[in-house]
C-alpha atoms as a PDB file:
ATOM      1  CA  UNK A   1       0.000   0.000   0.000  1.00  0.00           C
ATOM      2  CA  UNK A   2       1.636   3.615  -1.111  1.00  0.00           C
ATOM      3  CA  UNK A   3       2.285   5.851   1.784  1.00  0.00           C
ATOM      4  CA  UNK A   4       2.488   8.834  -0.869  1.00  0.00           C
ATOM      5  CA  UNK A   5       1.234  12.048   0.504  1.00  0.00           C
ATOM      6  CA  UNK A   6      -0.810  12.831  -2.672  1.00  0.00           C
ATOM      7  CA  UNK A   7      -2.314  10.333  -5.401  1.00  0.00           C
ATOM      8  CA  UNK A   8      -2.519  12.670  -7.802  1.00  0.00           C
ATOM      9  CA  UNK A   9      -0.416  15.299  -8.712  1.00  0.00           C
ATOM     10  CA  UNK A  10      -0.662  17.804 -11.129  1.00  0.00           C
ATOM     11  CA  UNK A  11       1.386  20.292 -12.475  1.00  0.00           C
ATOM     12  CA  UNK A  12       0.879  23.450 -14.451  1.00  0.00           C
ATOM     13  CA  UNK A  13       3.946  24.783 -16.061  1.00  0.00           C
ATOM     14  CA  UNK A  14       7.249  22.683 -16.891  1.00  0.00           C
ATOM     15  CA  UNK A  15       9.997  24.697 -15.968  1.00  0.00           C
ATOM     16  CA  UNK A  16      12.762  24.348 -14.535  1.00  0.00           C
ATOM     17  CA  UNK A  17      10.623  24.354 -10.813  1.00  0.00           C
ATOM     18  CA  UNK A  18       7.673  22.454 -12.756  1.00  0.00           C
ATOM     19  CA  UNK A  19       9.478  19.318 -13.908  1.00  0.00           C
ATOM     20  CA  UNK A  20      11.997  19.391 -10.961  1.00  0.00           C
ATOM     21  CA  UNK A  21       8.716  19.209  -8.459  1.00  0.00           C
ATOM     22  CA  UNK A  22       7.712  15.864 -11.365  1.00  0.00           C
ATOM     23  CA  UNK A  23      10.640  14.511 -10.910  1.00  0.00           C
ATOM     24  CA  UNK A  24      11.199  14.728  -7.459  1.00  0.00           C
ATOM     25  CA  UNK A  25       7.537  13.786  -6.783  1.00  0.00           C
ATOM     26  CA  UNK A  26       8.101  10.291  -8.497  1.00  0.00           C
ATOM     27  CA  UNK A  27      11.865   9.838  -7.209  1.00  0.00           C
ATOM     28  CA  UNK A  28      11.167  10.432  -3.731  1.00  0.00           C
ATOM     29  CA  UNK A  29       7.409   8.965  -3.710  1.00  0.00           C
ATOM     30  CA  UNK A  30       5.412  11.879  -2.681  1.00  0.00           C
ATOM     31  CA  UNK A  31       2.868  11.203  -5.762  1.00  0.00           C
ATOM     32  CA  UNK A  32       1.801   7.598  -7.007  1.00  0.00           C
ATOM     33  CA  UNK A  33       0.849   9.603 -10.438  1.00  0.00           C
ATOM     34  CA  UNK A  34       2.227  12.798 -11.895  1.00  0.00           C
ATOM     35  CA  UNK A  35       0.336  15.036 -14.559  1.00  0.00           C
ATOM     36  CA  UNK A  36       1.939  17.716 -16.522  1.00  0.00           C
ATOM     37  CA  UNK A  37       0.299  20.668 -18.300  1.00  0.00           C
ATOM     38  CA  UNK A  38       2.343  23.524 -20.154  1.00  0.00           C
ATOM     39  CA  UNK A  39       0.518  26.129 -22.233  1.00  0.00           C
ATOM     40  CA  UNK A  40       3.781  25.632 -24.987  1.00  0.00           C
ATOM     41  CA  UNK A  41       3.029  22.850 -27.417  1.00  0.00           C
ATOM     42  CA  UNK A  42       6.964  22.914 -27.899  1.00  0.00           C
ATOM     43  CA  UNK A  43       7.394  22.294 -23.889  1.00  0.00           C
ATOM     44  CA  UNK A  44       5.134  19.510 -23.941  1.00  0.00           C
ATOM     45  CA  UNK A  45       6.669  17.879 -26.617  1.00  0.00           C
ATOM     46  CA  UNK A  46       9.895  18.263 -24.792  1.00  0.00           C
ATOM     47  CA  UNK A  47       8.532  17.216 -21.342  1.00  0.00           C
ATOM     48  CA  UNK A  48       7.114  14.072 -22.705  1.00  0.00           C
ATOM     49  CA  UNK A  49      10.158  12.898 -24.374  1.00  0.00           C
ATOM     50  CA  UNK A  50      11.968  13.240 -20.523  1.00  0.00           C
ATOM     51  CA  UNK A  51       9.467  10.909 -19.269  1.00  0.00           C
ATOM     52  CA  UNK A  52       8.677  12.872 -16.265  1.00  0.00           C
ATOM     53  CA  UNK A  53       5.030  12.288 -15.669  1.00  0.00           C
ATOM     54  CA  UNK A  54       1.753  11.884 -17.621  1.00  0.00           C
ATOM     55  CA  UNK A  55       1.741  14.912 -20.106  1.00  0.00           C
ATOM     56  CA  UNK A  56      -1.727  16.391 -20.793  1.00  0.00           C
ATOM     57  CA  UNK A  57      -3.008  18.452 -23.864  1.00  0.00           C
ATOM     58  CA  UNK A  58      -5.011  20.447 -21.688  1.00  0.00           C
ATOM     59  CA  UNK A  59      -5.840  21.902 -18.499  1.00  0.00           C
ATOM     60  CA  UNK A  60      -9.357  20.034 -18.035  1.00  0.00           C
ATOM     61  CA  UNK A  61      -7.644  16.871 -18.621  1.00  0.00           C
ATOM     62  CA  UNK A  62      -4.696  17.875 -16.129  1.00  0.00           C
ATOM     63  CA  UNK A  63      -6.121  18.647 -13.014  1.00  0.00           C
ATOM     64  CA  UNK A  64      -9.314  16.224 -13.575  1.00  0.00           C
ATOM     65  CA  UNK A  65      -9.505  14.229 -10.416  1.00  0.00           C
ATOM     66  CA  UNK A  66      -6.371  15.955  -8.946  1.00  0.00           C
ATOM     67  CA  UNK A  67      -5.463  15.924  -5.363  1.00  0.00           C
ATOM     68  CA  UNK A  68      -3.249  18.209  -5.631  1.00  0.00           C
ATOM     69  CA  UNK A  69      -2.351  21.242  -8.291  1.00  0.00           C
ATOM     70  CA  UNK A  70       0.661  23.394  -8.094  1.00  0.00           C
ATOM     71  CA  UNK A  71       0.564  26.162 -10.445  1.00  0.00           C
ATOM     72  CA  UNK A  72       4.197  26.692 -11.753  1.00  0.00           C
ATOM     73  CA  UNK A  73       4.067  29.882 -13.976  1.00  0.00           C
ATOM     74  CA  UNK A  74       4.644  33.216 -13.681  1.00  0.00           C
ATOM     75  CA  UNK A  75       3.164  35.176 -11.011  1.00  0.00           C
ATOM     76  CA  UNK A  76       0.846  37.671 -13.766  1.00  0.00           C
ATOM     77  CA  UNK A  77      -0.735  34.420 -14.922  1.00  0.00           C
ATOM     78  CA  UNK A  78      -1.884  32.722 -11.822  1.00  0.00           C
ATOM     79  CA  UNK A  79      -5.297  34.480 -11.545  1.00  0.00           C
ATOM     80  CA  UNK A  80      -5.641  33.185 -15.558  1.00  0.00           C
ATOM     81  CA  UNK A  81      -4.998  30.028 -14.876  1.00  0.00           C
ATOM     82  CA  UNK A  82      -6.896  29.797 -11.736  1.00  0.00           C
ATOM     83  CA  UNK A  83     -10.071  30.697 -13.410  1.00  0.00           C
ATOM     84  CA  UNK A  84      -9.710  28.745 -16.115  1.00  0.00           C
ATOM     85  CA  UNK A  85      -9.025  25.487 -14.019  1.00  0.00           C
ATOM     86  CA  UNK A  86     -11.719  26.002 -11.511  1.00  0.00           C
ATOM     87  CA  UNK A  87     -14.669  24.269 -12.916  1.00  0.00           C
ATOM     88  CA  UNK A  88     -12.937  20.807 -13.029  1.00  0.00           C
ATOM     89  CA  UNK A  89     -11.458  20.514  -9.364  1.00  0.00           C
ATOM     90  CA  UNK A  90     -12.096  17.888  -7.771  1.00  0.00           C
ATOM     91  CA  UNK A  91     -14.607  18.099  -4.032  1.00  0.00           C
ATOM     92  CA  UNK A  92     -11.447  18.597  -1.192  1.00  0.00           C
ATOM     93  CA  UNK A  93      -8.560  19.508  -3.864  1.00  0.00           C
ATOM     94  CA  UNK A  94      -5.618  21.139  -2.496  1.00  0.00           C
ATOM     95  CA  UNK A  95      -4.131  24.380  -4.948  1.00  0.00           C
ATOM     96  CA  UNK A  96      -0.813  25.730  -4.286  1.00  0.00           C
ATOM     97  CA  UNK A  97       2.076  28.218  -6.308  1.00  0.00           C
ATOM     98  CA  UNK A  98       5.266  28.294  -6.223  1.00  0.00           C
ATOM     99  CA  UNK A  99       5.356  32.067  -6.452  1.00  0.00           C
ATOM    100  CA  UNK A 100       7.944  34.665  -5.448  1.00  0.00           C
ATOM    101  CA  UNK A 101       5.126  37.024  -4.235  1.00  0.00           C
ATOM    102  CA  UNK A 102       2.427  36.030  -1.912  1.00  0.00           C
ATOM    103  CA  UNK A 103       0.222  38.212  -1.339  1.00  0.00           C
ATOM    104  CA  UNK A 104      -0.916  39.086  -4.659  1.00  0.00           C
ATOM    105  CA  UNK A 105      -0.874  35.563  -5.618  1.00  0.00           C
ATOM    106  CA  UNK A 106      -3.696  35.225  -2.756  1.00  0.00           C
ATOM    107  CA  UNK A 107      -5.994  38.157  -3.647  1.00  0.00           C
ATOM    108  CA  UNK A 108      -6.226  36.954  -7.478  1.00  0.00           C
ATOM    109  CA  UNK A 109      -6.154  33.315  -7.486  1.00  0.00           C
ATOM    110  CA  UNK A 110      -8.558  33.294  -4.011  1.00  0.00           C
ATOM    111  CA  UNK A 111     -11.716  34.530  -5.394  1.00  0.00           C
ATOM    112  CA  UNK A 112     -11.692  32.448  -8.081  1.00  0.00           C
ATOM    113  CA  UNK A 113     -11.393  28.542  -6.258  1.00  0.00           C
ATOM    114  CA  UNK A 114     -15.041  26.842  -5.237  1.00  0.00           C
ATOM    115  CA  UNK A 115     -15.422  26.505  -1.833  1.00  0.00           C
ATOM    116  CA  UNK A 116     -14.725  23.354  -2.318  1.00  0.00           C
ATOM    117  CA  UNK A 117     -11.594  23.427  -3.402  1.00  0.00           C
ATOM    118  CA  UNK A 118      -8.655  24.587  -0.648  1.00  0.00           C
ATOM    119  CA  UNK A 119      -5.974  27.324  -2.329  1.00  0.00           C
ATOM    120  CA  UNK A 120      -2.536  27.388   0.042  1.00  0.00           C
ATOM    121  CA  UNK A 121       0.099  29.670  -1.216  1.00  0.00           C
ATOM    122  CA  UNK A 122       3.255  28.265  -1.364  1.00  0.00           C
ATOM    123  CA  UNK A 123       7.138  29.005  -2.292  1.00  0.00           C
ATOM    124  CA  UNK A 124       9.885  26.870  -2.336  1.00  0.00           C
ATOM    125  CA  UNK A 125      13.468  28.745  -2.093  1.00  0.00           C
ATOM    126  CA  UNK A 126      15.235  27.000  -5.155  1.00  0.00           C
ATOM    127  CA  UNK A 127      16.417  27.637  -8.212  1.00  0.00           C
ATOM    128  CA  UNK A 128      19.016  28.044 -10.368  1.00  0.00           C
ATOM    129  CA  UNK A 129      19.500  30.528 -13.544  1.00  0.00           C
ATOM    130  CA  UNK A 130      18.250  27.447 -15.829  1.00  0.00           C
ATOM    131  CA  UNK A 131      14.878  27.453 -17.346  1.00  0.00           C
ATOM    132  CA  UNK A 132      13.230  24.440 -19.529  1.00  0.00           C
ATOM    133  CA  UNK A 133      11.951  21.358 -18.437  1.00  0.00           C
ATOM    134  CA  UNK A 134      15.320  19.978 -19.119  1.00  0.00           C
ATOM    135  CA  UNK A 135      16.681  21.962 -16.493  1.00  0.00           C
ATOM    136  CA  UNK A 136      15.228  20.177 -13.386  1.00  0.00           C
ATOM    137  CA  UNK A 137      16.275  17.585 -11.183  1.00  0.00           C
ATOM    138  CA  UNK A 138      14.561  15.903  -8.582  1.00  0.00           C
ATOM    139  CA  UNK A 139      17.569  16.862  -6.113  1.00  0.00           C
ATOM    140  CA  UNK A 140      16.577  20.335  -6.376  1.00  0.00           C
ATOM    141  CA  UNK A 141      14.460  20.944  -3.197  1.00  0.00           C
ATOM    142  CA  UNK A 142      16.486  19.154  -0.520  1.00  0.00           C
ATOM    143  CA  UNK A 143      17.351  20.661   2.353  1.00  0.00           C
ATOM    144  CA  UNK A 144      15.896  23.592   1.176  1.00  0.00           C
ATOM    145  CA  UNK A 145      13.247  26.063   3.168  1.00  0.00           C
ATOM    146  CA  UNK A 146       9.530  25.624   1.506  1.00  0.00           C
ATOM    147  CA  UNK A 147       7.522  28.786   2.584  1.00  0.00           C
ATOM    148  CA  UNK A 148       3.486  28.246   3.212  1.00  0.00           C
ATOM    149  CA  UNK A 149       1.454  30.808   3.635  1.00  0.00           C
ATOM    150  CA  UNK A 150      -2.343  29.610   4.729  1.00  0.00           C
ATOM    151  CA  UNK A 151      -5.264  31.496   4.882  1.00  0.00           C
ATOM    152  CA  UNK A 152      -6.217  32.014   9.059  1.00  0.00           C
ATOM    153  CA  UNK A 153      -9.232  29.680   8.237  1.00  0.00           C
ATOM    154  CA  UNK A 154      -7.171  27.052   6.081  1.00  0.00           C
ATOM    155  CA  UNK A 155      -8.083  23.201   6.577  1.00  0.00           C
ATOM    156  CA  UNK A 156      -5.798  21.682   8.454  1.00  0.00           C
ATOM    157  CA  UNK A 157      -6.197  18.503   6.901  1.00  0.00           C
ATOM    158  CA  UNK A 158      -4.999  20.092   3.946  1.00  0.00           C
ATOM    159  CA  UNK A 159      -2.568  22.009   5.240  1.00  0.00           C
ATOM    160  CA  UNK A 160      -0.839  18.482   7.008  1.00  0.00           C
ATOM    161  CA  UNK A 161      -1.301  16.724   3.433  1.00  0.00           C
ATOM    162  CA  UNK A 162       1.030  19.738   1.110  1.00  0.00           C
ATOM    163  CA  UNK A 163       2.970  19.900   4.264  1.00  0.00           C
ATOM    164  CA  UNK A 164       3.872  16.170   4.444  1.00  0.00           C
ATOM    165  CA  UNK A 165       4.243  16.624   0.320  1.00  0.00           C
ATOM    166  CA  UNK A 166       7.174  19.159   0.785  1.00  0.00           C
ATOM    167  CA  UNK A 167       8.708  17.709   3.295  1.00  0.00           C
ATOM    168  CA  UNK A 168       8.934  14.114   1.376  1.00  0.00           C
ATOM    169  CA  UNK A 169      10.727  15.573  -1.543  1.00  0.00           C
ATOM    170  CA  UNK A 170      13.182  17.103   1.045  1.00  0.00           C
ATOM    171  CA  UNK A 171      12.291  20.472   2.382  1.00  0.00           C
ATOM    172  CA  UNK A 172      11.787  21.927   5.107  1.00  0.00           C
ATOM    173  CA  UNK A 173       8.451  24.085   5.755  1.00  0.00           C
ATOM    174  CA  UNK A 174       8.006  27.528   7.327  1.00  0.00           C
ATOM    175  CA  UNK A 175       4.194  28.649   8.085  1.00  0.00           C
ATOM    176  CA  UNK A 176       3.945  32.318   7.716  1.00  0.00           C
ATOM    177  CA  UNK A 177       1.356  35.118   6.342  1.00  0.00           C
ATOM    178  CA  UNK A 178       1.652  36.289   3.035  1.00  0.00           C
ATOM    179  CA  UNK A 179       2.457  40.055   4.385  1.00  0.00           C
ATOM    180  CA  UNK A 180       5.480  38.781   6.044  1.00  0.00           C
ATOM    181  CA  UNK A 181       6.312  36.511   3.351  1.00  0.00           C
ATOM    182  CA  UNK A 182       6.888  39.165   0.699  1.00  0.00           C
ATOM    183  CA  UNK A 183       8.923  41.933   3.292  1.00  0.00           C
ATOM    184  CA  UNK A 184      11.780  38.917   3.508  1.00  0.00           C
ATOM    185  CA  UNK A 185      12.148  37.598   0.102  1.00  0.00           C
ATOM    186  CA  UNK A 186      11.796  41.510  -0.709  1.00  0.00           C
ATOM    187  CA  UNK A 187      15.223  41.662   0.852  1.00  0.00           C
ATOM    188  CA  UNK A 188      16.779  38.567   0.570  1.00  0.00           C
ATOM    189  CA  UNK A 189      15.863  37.551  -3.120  1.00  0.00           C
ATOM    190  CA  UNK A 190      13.706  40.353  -4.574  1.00  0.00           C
ATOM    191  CA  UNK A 191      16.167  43.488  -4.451  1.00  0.00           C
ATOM    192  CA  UNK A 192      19.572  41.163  -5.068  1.00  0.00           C
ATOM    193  CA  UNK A 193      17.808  40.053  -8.416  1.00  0.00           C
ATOM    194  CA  UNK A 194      17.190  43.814  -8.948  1.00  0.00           C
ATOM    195  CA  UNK A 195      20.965  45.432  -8.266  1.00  0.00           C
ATOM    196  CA  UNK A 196      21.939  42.448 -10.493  1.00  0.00           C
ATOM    197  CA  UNK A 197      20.148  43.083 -13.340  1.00  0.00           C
ATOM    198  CA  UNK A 198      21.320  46.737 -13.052  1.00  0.00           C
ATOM    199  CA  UNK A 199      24.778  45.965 -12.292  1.00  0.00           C
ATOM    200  CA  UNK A 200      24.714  43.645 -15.223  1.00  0.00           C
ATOM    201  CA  UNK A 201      22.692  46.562 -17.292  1.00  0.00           C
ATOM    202  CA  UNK A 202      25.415  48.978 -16.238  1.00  0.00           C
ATOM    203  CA  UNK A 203      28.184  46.584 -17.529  1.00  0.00           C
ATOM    204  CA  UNK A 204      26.730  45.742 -20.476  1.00  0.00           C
ATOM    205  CA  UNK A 205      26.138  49.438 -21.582  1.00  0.00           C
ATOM    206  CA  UNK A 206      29.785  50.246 -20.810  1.00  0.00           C
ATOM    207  CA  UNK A 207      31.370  47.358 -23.200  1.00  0.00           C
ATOM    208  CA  UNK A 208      31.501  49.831 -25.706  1.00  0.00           C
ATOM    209  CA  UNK A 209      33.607  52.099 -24.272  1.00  0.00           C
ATOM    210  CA  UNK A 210      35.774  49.468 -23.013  1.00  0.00           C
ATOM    211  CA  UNK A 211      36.247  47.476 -25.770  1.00  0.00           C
ATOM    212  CA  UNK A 212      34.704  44.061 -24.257  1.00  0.00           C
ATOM    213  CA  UNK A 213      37.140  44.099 -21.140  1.00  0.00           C
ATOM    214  CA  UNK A 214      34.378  44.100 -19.080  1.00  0.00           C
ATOM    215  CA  UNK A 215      33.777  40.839 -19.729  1.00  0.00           C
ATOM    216  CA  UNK A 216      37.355  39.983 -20.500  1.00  0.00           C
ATOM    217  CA  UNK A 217      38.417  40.840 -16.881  1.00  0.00           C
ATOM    218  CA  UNK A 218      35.528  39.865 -15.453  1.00  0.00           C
ATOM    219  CA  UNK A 219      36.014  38.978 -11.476  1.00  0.00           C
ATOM    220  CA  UNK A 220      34.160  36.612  -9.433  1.00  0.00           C
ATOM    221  CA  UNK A 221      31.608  39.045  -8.038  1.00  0.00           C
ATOM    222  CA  UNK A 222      31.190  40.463 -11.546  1.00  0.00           C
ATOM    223  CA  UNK A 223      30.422  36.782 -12.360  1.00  0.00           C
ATOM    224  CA  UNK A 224      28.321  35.950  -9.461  1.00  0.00           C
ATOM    225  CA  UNK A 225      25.789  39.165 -10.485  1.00  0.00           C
ATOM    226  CA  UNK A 226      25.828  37.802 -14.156  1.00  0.00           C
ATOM    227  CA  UNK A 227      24.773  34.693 -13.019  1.00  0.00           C
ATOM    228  CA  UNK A 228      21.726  35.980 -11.431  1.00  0.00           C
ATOM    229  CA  UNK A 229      20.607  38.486 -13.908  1.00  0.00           C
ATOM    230  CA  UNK A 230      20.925  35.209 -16.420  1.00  0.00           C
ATOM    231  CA  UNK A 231      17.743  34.225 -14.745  1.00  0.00           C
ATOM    232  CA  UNK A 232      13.929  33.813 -16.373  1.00  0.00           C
ATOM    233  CA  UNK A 233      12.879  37.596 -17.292  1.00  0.00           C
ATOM    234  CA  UNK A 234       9.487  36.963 -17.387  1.00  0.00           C
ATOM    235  CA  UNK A 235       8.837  35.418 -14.224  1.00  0.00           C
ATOM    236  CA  UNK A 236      11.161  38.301 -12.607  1.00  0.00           C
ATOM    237  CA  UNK A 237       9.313  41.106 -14.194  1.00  0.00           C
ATOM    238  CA  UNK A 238       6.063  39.816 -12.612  1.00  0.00           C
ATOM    239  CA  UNK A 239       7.581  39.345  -9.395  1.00  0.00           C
ATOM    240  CA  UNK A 240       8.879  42.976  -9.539  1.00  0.00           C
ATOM    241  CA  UNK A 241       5.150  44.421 -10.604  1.00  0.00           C
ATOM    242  CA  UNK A 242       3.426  41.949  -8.081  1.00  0.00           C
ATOM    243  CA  UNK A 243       5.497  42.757  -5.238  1.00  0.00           C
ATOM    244  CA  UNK A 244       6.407  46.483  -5.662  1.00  0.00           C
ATOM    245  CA  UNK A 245       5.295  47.539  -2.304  1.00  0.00           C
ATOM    246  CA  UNK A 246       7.737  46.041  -0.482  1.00  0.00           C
ATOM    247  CA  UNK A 247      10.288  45.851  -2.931  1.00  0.00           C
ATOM    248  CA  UNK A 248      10.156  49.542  -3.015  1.00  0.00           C
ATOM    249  CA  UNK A 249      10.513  50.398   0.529  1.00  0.00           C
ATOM    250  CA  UNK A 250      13.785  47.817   0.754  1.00  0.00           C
ATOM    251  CA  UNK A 251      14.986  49.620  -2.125  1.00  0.00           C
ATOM    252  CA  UNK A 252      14.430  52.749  -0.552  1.00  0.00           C
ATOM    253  CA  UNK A 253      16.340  51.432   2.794  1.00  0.00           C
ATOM    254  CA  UNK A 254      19.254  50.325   0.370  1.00  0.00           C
ATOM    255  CA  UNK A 255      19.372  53.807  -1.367  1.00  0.00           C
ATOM    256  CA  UNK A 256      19.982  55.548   1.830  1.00  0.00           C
ATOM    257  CA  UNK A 257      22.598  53.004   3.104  1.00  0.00           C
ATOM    258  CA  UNK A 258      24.316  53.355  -0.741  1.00  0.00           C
ATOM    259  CA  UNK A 259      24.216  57.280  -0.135  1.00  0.00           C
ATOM    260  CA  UNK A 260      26.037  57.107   3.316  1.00  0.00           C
ATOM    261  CA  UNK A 261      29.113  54.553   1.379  1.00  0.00           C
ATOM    262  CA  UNK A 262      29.410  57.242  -0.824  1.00  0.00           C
ATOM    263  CA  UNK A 263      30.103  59.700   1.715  1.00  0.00           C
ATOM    264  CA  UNK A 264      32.477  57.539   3.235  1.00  0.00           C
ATOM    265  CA  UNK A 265      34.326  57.065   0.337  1.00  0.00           C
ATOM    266  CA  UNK A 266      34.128  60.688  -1.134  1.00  0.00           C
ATOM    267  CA  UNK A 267      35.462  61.805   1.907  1.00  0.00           C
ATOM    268  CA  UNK A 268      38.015  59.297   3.041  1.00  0.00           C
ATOM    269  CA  UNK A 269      36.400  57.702   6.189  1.00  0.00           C
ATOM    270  CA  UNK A 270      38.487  54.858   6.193  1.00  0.00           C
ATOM    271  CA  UNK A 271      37.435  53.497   9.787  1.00  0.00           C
ATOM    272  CA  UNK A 272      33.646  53.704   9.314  1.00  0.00           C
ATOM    273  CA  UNK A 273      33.835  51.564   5.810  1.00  0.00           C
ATOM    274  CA  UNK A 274      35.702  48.961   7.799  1.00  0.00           C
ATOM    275  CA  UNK A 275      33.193  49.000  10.775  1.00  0.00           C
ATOM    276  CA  UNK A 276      30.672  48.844   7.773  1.00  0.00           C
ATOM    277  CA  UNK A 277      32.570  45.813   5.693  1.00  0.00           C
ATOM    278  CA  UNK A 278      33.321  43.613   9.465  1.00  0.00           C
ATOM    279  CA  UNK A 279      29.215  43.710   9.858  1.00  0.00           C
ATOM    280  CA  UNK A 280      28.522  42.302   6.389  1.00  0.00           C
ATOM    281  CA  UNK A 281      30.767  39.811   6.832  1.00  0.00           C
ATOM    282  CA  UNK A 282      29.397  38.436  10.162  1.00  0.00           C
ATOM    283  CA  UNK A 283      25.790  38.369   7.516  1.00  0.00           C
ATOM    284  CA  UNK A 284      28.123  36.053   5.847  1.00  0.00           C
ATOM    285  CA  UNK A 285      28.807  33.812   8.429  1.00  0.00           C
ATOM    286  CA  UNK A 286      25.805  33.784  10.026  1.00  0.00           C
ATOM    287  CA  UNK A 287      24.700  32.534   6.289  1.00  0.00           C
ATOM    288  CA  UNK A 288      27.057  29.180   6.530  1.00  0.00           C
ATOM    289  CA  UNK A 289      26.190  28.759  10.386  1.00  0.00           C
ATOM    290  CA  UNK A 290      22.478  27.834   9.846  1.00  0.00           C
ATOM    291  CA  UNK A 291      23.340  25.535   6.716  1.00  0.00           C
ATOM    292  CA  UNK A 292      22.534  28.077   3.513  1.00  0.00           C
ATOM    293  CA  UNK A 293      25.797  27.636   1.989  1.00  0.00           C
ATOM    294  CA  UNK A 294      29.322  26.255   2.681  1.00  0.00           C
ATOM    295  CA  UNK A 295      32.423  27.808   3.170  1.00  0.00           C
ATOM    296  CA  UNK A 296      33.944  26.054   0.144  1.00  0.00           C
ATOM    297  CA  UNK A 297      35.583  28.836  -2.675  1.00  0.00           C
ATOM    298  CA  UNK A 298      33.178  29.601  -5.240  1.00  0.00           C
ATOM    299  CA  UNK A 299      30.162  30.569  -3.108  1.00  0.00           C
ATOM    300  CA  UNK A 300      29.940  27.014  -2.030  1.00  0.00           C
ATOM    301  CA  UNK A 301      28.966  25.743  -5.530  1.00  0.00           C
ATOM    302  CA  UNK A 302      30.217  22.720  -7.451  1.00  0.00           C
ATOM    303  CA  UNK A 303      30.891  23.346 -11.079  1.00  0.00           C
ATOM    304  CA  UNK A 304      30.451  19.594 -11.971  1.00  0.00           C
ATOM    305  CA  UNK A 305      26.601  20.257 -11.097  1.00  0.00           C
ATOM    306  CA  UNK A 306      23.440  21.666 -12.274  1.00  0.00           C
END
């Protein structure tokens, strides 16, 4: 007899989150069956040739009979997807995300689930720069946080069963409300993402001038920004839009804090950058101390994997 969380699993959009969740759903038995929806024709194709899970031609026929659905597409077309899906759940069928933003994610998909149904926000912190269904791998989510964010009046039964399903493929789940949800990640994911794509921006415009030595020359913290702004555009431009609230006020906080570096510099005080420099790299620390990275060169990444 299976002791799988979930019977049926299905999932919309095969990304690189989308067919990592397949494939770690089947590897590390936290589905008995695996459905797989992508609005590209192409991506199916693609998916179906990984062998990954069932492949479906359309929504109806993905999340018929579903236990549970986990929409893996962009942020902006959650609330599309959630109305178009929401006259075939299934009586007692758990909906989740895998969304950067939260609370936005709740106010558009919410209103359009039957009562019937139960919608839990969720948002797993991994990822790499790779997109495509042939970038996952079912490795991808373990020991890694999964964040939950429940309605007050969520069904706990539920709420144990996509629980139990993150934690069997490896992660480790935090319950909190989508408000405070979107103030961390707007610091810890949301505004990196941002000065990357700037920095990178920034770079890029200047290659002219310099001839391509830019990239030529380019240093390991150069590298480490490229590497982030090399991730899906799409998906990040709806995060940015979704989430601007917060996003703005942390990048308000940052401005400030970039202003009073400047002054430093421009005016040669030497011992407050290094009281300034000793703090951030206690942040670092702190980092390796609770088990988000190593202390291995290279940020703590292996070249020889994905």
């Amino acid at each position: 007899m299976s002791t799988a969380p979930v019977h049926t699993l299905a999932i919309l959009g095969i990304g690189l989150i989308g067919s990592s969740l397949a494939r770690a759903a089947l590897s590390y038995d936290a589905a008995e069956k695996v459905r797989l929806f992508d609005a590209s024709e192409n991506v199916r194709a693609r998916a179906a040739m990984l062998g990954i899970g069932e492949v479906s031609d359309t929504l109806e026929e993905a999340v018929k009979d579903a236990d549970l659905i986990v929409m893996c597409v962009p942020v902006g077309a959650m609330e599309s997807v959630a109305q178009s899906i929401a006259p075939f759940l299934k009586t007692g069928a758990i909906i989740s995300d895998v969304g950067s933003v939260k609370t936005s994610v709740m106010e558009s998909v919410n209103p359009h689930l039957p009562d019937s149904a139960h919608f839990i926000p969720g948002h797993p912190i991994a990822g790499t720069e790779k997109s495509g269904p042939e970038a996952g791998f079912a490795s991808l989510f373990q020991d890694r946080w999964c964040i939950l964010t429940p309605a007050e009046d969520v069904d706990q039964a539920a709420l144990e069963t996509l629980t139990d399903f993150w934690t069997v493929i490896g992660s480790t789940v935090e319950i909190m409300s989508p408000e405070r949800h979107d103030r961390v990640l707007a610091i810890t994911s949301h505004l990196p993402h941002l000065i990357a794509y700037n920095i990178v921006g920034t770079a890029a415009d200047l290659e002219t001038v310099t001839e391509g030595e830019v990239v030529k020359f380019s240093a390991g913290g150069f590298r480490d920004f490229t590497r982030i702004a090399a991730s899906d555009p799409i998906m990040w431009r709806d995060v940015f839009l979704n989430n601007k609230t917060a996003v703005l006020e942390m990048l308000g906080r940052f401005n400030e804090d970039l202003a009073a570096l400047q002054r430093a510099i421009r005016w040669g005080e030497g011992e407050q950058l290094q009281k300034f420099f000793e703090r951030t790299r206690g942040i670092r620390q702190s980092i390796i101390d609770a088990g988000q990275d190593t202390d291995k060169t290279n940020f703590g990444r292996d070249n020889s994997e994905k």
